[in-house]
Protein backbone atom coordinates (compact mmCIF):
# COMPACT_ATOMS: atom_id res chain seq x y z
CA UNK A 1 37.68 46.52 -22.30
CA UNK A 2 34.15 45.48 -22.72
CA UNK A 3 33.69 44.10 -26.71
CA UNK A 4 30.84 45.66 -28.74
CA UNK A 5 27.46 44.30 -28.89
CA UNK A 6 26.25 42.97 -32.08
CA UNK A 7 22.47 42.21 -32.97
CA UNK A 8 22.71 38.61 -31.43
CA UNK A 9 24.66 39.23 -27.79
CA UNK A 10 23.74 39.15 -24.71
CA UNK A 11 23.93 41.07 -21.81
CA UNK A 12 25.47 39.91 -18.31
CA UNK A 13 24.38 39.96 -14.99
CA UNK A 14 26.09 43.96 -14.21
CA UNK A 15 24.16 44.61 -17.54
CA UNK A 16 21.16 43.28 -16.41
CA UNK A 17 21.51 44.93 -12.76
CA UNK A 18 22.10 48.30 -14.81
CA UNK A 19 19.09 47.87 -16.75
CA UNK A 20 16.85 47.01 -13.33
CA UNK A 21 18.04 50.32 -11.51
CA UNK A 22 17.34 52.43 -14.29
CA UNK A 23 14.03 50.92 -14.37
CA UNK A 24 13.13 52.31 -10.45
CA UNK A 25 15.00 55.24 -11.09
CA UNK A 26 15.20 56.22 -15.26
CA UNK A 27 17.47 59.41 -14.19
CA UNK A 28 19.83 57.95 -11.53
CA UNK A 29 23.06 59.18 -11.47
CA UNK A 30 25.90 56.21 -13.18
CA UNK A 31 28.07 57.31 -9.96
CA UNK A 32 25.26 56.07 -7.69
CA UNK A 33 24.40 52.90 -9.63
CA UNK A 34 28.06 52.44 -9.68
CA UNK A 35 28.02 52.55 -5.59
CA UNK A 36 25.14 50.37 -5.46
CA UNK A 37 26.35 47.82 -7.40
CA UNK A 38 30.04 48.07 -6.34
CA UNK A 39 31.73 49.04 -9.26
CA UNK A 40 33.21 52.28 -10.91
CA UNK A 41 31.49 54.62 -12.41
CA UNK A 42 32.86 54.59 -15.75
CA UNK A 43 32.50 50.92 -15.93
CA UNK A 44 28.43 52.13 -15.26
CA UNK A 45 28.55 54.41 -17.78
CA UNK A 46 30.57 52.53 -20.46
CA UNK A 47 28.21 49.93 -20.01
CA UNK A 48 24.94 51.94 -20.70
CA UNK A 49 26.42 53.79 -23.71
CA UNK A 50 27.41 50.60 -25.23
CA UNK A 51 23.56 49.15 -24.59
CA UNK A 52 22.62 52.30 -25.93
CA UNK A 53 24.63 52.34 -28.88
CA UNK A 54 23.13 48.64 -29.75
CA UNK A 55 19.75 49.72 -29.49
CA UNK A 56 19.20 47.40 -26.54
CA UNK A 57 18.61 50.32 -24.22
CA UNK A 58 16.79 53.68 -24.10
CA UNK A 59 15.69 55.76 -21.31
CA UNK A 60 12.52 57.86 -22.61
CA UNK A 61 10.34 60.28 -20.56
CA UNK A 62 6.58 58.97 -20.86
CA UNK A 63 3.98 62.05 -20.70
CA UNK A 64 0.85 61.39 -19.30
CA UNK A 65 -0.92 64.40 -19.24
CA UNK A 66 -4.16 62.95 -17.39
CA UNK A 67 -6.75 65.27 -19.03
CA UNK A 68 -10.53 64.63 -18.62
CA UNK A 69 -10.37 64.84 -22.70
CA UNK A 70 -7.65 62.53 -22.88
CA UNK A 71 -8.45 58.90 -24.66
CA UNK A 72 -6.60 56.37 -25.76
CA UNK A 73 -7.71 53.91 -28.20
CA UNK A 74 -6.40 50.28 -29.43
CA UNK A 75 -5.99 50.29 -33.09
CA UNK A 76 -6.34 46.85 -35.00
CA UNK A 77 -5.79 47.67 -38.93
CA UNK A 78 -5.51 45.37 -41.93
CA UNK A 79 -3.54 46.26 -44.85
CA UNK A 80 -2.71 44.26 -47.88
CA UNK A 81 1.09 42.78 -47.56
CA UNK A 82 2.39 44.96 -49.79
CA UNK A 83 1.73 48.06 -47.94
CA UNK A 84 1.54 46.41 -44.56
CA UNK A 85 5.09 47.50 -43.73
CA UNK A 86 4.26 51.30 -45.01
CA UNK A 87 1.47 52.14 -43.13
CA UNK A 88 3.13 50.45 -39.70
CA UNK A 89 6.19 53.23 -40.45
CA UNK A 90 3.82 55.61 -41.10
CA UNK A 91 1.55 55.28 -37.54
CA UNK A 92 5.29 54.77 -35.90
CA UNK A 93 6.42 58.18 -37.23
CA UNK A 94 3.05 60.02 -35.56
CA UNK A 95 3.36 61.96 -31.99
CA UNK A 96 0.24 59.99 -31.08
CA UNK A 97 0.87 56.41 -31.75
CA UNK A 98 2.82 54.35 -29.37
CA UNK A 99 3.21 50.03 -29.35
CA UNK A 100 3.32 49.87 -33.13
CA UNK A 101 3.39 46.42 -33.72
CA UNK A 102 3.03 43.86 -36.84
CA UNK A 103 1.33 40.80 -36.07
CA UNK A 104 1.40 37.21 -37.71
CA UNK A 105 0.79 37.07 -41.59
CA UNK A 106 2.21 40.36 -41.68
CA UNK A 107 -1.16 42.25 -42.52
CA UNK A 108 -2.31 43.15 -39.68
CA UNK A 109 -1.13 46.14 -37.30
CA UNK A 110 -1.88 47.04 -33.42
CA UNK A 111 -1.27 50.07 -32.28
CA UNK A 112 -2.06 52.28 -29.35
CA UNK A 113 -2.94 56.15 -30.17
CA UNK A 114 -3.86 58.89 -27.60
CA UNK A 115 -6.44 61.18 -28.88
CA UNK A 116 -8.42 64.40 -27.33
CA UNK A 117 -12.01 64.81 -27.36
CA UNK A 118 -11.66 67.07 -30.29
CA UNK A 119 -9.72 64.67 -32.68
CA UNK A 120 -11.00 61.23 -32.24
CA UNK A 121 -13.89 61.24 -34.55
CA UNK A 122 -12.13 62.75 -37.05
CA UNK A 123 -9.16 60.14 -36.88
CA UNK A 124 -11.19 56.87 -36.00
CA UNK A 125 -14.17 57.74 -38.22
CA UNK A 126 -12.81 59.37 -41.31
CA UNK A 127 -8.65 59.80 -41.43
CA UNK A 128 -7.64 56.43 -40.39
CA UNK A 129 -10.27 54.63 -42.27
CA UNK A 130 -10.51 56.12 -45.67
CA UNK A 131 -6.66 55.73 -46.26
CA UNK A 132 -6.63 53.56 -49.48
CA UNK A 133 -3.56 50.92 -48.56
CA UNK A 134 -6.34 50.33 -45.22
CA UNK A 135 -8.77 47.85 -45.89
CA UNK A 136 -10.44 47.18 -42.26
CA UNK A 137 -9.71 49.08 -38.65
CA UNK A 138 -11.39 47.58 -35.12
CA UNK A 139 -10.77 50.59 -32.72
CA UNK A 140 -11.19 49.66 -28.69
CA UNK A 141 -10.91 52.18 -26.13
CA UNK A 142 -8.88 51.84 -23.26
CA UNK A 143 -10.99 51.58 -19.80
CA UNK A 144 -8.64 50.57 -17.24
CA UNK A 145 -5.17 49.53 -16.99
CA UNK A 146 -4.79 46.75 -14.68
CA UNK A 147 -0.77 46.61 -15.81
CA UNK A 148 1.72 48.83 -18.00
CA UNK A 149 4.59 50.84 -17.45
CA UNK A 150 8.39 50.60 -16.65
CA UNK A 151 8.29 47.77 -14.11
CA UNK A 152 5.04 45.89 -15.34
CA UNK A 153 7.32 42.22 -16.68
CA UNK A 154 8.85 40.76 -13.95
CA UNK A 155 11.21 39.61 -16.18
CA UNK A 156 12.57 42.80 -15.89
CA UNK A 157 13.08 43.10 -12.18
CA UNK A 158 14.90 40.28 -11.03
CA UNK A 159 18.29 41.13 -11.37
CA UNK A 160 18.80 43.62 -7.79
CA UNK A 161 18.25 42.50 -4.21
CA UNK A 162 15.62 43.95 -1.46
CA UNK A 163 18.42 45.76 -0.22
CA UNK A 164 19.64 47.33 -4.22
CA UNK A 165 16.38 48.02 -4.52
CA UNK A 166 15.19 50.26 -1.79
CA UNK A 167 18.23 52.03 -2.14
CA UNK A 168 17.27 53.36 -5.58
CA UNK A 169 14.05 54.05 -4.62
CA UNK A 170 15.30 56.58 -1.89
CA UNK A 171 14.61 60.35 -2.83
CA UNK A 172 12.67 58.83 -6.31
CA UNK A 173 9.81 61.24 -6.49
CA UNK A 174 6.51 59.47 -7.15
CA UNK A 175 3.28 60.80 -8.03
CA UNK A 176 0.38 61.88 -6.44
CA UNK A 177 -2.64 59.44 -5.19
CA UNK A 178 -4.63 62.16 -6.79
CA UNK A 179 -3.61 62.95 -10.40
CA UNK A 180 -2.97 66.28 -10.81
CA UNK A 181 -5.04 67.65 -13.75
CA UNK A 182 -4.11 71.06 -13.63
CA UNK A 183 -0.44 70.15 -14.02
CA UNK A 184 -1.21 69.55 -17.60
CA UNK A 185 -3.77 72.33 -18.00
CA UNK A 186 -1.29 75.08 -16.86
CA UNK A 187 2.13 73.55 -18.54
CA UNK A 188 3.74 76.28 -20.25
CA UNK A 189 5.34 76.08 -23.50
CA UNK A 190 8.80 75.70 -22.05
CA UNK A 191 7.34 73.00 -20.03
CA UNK A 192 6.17 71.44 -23.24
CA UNK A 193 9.67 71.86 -24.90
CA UNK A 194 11.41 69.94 -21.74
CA UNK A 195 9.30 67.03 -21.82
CA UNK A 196 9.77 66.81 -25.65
CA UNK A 197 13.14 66.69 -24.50
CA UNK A 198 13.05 63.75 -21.74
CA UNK A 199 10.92 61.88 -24.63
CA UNK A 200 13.71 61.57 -26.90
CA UNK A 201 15.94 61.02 -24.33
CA UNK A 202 15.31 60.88 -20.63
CA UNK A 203 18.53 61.13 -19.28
CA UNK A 204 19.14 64.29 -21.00
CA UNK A 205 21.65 66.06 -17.91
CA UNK A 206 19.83 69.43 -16.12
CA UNK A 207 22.44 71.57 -18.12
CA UNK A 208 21.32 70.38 -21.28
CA UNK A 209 17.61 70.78 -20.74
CA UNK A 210 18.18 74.71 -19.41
CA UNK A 211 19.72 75.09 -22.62
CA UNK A 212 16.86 73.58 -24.59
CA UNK A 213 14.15 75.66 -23.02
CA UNK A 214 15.73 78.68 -22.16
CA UNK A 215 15.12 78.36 -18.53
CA UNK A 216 17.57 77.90 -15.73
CA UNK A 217 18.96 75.14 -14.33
CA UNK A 218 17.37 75.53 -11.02
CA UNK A 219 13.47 76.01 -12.32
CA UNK A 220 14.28 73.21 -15.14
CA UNK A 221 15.06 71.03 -11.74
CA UNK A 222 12.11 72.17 -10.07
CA UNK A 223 9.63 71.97 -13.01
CA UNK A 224 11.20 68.24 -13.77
CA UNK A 225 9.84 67.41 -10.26
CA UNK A 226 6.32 68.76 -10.22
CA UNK A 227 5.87 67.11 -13.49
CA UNK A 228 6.41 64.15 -12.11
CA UNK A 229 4.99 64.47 -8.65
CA UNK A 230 1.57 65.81 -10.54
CA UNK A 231 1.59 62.40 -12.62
CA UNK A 232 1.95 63.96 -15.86
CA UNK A 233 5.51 62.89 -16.82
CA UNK A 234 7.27 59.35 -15.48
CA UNK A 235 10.27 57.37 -17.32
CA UNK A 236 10.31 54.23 -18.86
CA UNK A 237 13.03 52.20 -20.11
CA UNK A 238 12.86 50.44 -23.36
CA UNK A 239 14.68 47.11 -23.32
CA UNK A 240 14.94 44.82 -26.61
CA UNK A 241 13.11 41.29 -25.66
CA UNK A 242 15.97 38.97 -26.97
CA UNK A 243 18.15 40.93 -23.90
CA UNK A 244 15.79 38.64 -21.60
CA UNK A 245 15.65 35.32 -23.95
CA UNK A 246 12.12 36.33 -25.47
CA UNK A 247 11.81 34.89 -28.25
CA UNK A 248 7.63 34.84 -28.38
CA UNK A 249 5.41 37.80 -27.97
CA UNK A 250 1.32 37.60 -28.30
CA UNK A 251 -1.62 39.73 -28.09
CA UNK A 252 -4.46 38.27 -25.88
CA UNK A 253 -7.77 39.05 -26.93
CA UNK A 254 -10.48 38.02 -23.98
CA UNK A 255 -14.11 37.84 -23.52
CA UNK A 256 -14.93 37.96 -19.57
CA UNK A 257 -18.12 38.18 -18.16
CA UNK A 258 -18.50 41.73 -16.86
CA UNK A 259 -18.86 40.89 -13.01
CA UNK A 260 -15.83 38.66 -13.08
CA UNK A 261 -13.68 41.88 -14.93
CA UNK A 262 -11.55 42.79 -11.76
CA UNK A 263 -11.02 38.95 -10.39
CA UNK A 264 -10.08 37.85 -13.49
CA UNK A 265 -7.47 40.59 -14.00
CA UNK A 266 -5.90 40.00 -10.36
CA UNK A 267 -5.48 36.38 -11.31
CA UNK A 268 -3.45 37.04 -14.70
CA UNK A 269 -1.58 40.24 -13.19
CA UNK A 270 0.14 37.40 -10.52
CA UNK A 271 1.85 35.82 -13.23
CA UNK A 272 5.09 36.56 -14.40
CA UNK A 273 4.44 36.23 -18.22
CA UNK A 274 2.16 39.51 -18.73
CA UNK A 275 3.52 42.52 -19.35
CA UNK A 276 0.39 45.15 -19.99
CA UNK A 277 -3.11 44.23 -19.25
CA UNK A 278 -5.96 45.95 -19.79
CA UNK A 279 -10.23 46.48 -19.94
CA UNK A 280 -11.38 47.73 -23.32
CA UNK A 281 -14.63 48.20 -25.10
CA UNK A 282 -15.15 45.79 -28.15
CA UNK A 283 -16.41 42.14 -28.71
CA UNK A 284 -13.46 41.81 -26.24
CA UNK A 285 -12.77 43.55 -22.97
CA UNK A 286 -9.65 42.26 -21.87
CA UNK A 287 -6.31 42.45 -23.69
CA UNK A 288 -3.20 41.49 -22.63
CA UNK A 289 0.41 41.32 -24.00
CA UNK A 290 2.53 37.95 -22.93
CA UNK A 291 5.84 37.29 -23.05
CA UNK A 292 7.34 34.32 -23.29
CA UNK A 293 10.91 32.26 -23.95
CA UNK A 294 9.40 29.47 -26.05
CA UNK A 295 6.56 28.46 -28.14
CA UNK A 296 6.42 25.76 -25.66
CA UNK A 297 6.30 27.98 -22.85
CA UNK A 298 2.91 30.29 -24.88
CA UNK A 299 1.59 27.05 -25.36
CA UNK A 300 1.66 26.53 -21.32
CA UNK A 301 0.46 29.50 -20.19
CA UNK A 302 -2.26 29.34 -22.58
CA UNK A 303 -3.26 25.87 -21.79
CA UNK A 304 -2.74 25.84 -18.36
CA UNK A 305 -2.13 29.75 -16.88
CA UNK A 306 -5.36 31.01 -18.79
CA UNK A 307 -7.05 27.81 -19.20
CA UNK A 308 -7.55 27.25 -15.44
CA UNK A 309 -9.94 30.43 -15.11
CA UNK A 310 -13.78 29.36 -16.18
CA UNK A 311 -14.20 33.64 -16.49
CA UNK A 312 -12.55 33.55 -19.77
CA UNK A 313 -15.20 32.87 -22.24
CA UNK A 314 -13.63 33.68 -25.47
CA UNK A 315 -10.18 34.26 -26.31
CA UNK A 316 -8.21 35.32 -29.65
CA UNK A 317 -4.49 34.56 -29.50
CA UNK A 318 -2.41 37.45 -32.10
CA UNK A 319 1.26 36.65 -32.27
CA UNK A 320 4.09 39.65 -32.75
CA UNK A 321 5.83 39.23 -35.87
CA UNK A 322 7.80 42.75 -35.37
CA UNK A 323 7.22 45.85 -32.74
CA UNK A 324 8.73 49.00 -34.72
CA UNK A 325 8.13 51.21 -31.74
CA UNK A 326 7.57 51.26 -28.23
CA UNK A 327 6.24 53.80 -25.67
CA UNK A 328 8.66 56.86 -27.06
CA UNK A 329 8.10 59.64 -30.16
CA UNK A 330 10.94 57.69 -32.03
CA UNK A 331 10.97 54.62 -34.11
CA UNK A 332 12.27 52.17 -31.69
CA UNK A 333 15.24 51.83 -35.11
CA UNK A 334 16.29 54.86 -35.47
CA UNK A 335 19.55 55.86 -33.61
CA UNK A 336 19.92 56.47 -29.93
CA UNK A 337 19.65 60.04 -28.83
């Protein structure tokens, strides 16, 4: 029998090769991981429950629902220390928040909130702001994302061969080139309620998900697989740092001259370090999140990774104390679904 995980284990090589097929394929059956990776299928599925249990894994459905309306901004607010902690749990706990992190000195929080046309002024300008425990905000929209989502860290990705690989990536549907906009223009409420569902967990079986929404098995199926194909709902897997050996997350802040914006990010987005880079308006228009084993290692990539590229004229350097949430609804503490 496998022993339990406890806050300071590790995970093995199956573990890791678990983790790296649910990344191509969030929903992928444990009886065809299990044939992939040449093992049994309850070992598969003993194994992710176990993660799961731990909090060191979570399969979430991410919505993107690609409106024209749609924005998404990068919150920096300051709070005093006292309340620091407070308002972090508070912007973890809203629908529209995701990346909730604490930074170094413990007063200052990043997050990432999606708004509509119709809500950002009144959040940015007035809600957000005049909250008494708040004492500054710095709001930068997102522009472009060079790098994000499920596979974005190498680190991540190393644990399959060519072979594994392409074999999970059979039958995976994949979006559109073309978003499709009016997937999320003409979702219907039941379509709402089943990817409310896949966000708190998205490996929530077919039966489960009829049962949720009302509808049958068959159109839950079919609806699953337009939302996906029209680029409006993908899966991500949520993976605890220390499972890798990070030890050392940071913030980049950068200030690149505007026709060197695209060269620069192809340069950074070839290292293995990043894991979600970014153009954004600001005093800064690059931002990047690095991950690293070491101080040491930060230390390198800053001195030698980012200081090898002239193009970078400015650049602020925001350690993570704590992330209290990642891309899902949930506070990344709260117990598995």
């Amino acid at each position: 029998m496998d022993a339990p995980y406890d806050a300071a284990s590790a995970v093995d090589d199956l573990d890791h090769a678990i983790i790296h097929a649910l990344r191509i394929d969030g929903r992928a059956p444990f009886s065809r991981i299990a044939d992939v990776l040449g093992v049994s299928t309850q070992t598969v599925a003993r194994r992710y429950r176990r993660m799961s249990s731990a909090f060191v894994l979570r399969v979430v459905g991410v919505v993107n629902p690609r409106r024209p309306s749609g924005e998404k901004w990068v919150l920096r607010l300051t709070a005093s220390p006292n309340t620091a902690e407070r308002v972090a749990q508070s912007l973890a706990r809203r629908t529209d928040t995701s990346w909730v992190r604490r930074m170094s000195g413990g007063s200052e929080i990043c997050c990432i909130m999606a708004t509509s046309a119709a809500s950002h002024h009144s959040l940015l300008l007035q809600e957000i702001p005049r909250a008494p425990s708040i004492s500054a905000v710095s709001a930068h929209r997102l522009l472009h994302t060079y790098l994000g989502g499920p596979t974005a860290w190498q680190g991540h990705t190393t644990a399959l061969t060519v072979a594994q690989q392409d074999q999970f990536r059979e039958g995976v549907t994949t979006p559109n080139d073309e978003p499709d906009v009016e997937v999320g223009a003409c979702a219907t409420p039941a379509d709402w309620e089943l990817l409310t569902a896949l966000q708190r967990n998205g490996r929530t079986s077919f039966t489960d998900l009829a049962a949720e929404t009302g509808l049958s098995t068959s159109t839950v199926t079919r609806r699953l697989a337009a939302l996906q194909a029209g680029g409006m709902l993908s899966f991500d897997v949520e993976v605890e740092a220390g499972v890798y050996g990070i030890t050392t997350q940071a913030l980049l802040w950068m200030s690149v001259a505007p026709a060197h914006l695209d060269e620069t990010a192809r340069s950074l987005i070839e290292g293995k370090e990043l894991a979600f880079l970014a153009s954004t308006t600001g005093s800064t228009n690059l931002v990047a999140l690095v991950l690293c084993r070491t101080p040491a290692e930060l230390h390198d990539y800053l001195a030698h990774g980012l200081g090898a590229l002239d193009s970078i004229r400015t650049l602020e350097t925001s350690p993570v104390q704590r992330t209290l949430k990642m891309s899902s609804p949930y506070l990344r503490s709260g117990p598995p679904r």
